[in-house]
Each structure stands twice: as structure tokens, then as C-alpha cells.
Protein backbone atom coordinates (compact mmCIF):
# COMPACT_ATOMS: atom_id res chain seq x y z
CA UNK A 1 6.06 -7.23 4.20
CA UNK A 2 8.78 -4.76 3.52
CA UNK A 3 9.29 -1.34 4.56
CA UNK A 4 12.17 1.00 3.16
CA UNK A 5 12.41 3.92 1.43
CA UNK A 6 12.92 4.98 -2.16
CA UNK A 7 16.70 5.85 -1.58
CA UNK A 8 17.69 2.41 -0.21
CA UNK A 9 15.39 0.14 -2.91
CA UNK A 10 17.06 1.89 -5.88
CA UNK A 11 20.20 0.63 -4.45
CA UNK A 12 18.60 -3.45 -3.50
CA UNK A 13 15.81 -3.93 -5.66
CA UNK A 14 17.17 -4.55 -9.74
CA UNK A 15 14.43 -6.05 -11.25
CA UNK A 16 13.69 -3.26 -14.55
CA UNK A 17 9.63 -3.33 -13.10
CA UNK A 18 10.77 -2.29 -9.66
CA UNK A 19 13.03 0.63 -11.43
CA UNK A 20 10.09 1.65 -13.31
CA UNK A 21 8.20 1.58 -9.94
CA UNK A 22 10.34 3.97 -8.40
CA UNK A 23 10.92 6.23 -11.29
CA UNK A 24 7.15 6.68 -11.20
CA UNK A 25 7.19 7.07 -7.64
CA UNK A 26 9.79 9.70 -7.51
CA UNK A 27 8.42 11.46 -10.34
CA UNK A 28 5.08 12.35 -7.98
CA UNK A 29 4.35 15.47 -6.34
CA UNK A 30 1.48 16.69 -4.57
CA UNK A 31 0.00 18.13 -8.08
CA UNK A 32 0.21 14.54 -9.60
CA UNK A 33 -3.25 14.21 -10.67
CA UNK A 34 -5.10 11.29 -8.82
CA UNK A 35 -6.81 8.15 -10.70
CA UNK A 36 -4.84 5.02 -12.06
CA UNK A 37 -1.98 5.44 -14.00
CA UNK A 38 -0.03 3.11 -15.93
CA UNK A 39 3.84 1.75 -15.28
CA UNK A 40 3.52 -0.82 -17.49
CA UNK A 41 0.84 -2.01 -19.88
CA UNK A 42 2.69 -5.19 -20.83
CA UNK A 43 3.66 -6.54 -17.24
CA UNK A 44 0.03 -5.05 -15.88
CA UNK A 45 1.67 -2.99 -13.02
CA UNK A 46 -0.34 0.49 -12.26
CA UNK A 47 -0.90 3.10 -9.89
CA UNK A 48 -4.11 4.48 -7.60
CA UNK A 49 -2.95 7.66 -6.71
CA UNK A 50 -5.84 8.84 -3.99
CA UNK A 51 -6.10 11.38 -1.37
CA UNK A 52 -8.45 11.40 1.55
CA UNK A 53 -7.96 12.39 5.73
CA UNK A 54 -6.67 9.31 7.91
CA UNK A 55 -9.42 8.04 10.38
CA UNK A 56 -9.10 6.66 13.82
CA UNK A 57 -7.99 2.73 13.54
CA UNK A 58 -11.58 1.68 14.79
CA UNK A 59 -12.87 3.15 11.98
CA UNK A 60 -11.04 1.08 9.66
CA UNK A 61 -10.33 -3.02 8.40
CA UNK A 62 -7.37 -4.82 7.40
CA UNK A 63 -7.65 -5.95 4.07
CA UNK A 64 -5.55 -8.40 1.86
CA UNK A 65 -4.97 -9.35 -1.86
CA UNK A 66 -4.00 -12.52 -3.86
CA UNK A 67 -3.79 -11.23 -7.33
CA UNK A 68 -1.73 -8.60 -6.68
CA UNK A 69 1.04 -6.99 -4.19
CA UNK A 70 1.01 -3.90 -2.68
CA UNK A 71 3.43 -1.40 -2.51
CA UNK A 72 2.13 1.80 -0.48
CA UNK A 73 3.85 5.04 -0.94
CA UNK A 74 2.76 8.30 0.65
CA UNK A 75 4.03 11.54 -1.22
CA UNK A 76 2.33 14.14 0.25
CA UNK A 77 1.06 13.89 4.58
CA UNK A 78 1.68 11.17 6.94
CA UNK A 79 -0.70 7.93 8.20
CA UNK A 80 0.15 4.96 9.96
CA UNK A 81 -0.20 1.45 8.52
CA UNK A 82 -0.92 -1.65 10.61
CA UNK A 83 0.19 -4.82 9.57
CA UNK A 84 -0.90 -8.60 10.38
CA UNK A 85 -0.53 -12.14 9.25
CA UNK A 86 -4.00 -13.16 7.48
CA UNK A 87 -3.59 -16.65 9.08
CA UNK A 88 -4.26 -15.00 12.42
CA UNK A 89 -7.06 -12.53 11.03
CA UNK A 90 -11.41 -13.89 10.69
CA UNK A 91 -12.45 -13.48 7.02
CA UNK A 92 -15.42 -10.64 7.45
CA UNK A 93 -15.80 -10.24 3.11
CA UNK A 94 -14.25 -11.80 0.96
CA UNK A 95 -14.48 -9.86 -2.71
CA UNK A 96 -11.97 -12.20 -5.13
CA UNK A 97 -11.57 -12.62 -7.12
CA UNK A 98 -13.69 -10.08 -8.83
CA UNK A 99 -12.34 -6.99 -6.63
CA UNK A 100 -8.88 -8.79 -5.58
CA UNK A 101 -9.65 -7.94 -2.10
CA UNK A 102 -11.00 -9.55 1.38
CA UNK A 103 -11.42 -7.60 4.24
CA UNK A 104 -11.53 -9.17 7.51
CA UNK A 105 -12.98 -8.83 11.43
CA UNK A 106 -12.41 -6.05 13.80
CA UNK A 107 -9.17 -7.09 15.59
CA UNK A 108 -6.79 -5.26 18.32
CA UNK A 109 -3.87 -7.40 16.76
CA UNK A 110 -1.30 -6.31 15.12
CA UNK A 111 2.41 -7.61 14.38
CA UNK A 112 3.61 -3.65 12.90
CA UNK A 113 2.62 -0.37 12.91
CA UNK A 114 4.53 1.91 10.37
CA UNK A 115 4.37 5.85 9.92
CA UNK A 116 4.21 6.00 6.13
CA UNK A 117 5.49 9.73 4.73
CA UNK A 118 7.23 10.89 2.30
CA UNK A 119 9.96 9.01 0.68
CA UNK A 120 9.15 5.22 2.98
CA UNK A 121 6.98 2.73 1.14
CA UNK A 122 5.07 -0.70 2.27
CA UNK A 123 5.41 -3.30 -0.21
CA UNK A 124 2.34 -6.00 1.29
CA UNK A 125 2.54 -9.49 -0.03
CA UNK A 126 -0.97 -11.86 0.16
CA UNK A 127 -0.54 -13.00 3.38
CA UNK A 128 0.45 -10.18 4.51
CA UNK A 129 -3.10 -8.07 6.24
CA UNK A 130 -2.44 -4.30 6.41
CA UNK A 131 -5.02 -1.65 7.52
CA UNK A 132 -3.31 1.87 5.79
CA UNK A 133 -4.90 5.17 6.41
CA UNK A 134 -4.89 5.56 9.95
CA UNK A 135 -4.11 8.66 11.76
CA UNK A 136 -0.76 9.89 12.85
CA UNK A 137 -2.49 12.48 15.12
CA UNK A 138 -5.64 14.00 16.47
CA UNK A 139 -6.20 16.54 13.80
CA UNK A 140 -4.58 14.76 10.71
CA UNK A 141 -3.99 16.31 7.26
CA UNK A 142 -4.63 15.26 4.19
CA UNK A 143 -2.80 12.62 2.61
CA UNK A 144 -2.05 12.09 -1.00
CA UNK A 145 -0.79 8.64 -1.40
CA UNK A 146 -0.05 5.74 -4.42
CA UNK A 147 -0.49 2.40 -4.57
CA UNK A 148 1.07 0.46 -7.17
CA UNK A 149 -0.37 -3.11 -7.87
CA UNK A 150 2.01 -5.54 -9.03
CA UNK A 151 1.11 -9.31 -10.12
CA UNK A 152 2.07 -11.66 -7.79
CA UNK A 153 3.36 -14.09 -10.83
CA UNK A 154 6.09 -10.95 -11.07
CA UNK A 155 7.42 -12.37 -8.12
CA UNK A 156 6.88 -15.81 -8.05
């Protein structure tokens, strides 16, 4: 797991994907129309762009990938995103590799929490569980986030 913002992983992160990434990421406002959008057809990196209110963390599951990595970025509101190793975590579903995603048990543990706003991204690696879309407070707002799905094999 990695957390930073856009300013600092312009400066560390010189792969040409990862400055597409952020180009794309930058470019985003809270008119960007939602749906996937594509970064790059040949290297099969894209973007969800969703918005939707944070819920209460019993509400929600932690959820990993193997396929691809994560890389959460929200551009408009604010949510917290807990983080866990998946060797720790009780498969509950487990959706590869059709959906690229297994969600796993209720669970109080967690190894980070991170308040995701503007301008900070999570970049989640398979073993790394996350649960995004939590709330930040008791009446949250509405949050208008991406998340960019980059092969693993990008980074192997």
C-alpha cells in the first residue's frame, strides 16, 4: 500500500503509465462525467469514476484484487479508507477471476485508516485488503471518486 498525493508522485513515480495516470487524474473535476474511461488501451489501464455517500464502516467489507492494482483517488468530498493484510482477513466471496475481486468477513482489524480527499491517492496492491467509502463524519457528503485499475504484470 501507498499513500501520497499527486504533487509528490509526479516528482517519484517515472514510469510513462504512472504519468499518464496522473495526467488523467489531475485533469478531473467534479463535472468529469462518471463511467470507465480509458488511460491506455494498449497497456489495459482505465478509470471508474463513481460517486455515491460514504456509509458507516459496519456497513461495509474489505475487498481485494489479483488481476489488477488499485489506485484510489478522491476529487471531489472526503471518506476514509481502511486498510489490512489479506493474510490476516477470512475469505467471505471470492469472485476471480471473473469479477477480479474477493470480499472477505466482518473484521474490527485494521493496520491503516486514511482520509482520502482531494489531491491524496491509495495505490492497493493484492495483498493489500482495503475497505474505501467510509464516512469521515456523521452527515457525510457526497463523494466523487476514481479508481484506476492497473495490471499487476505492469509492476511485476
Amino acid at each position: 500500500m501507498i499513500i501520497s498525493t499527486l504533487h509528490h508522485a509526479r516528482k517519484k513515480y517515472e514510469q510513462d503509465f504512472f504519468k499518464e495516470i496522473f495526467s488523467f487524474l489531475s485533469s478531473l473535476s467534479p463535472q468529469s462525467s462518471l463511467g470507465r474511461h480509458i488511460i491506455s488501451a494498449e497497456l489495459g489501464i482505465f478509470a471508474e469514476l463513481n460517486e455515491y455517500t460514504p456509509q458507516a464502516r459496519n456497513k461495509l467489507f474489505y475487498e481485494s484484487h489479483k488481476k489488477y492494482i488499485d489506485l484510489q483517488y478522491v476529487f471531489d468530498g472526503a471518506e476514509y479508507i481502511f486498510s489490512a493484510p489479506t493474510e490476516q482477513l477470512q475469505i467471505k466471496e471470492d469472485l476471480t477471476p471473473e469479477r477480479d475481486v474477493i470480499f472477505y468477513k466482518k473484521t474490527s482489524l485494521y493496520l491503516s485508516k486514511t482520509l482520502l480527499s482531494p489531491e491524496t491517492f491509495a495505490l492497493f496492491f493484492p495483498e493489500d485488503a482495503h475497505m474505501p467509502g467510509v464516512t469521515s463524519c456523521k452527515n457525510p457528503l457526497t463523494v466523487r471518486k476514481a479508481v484506476v485499475k492497473i495490471p499487476v504484470k505492469l509492476l511485476a
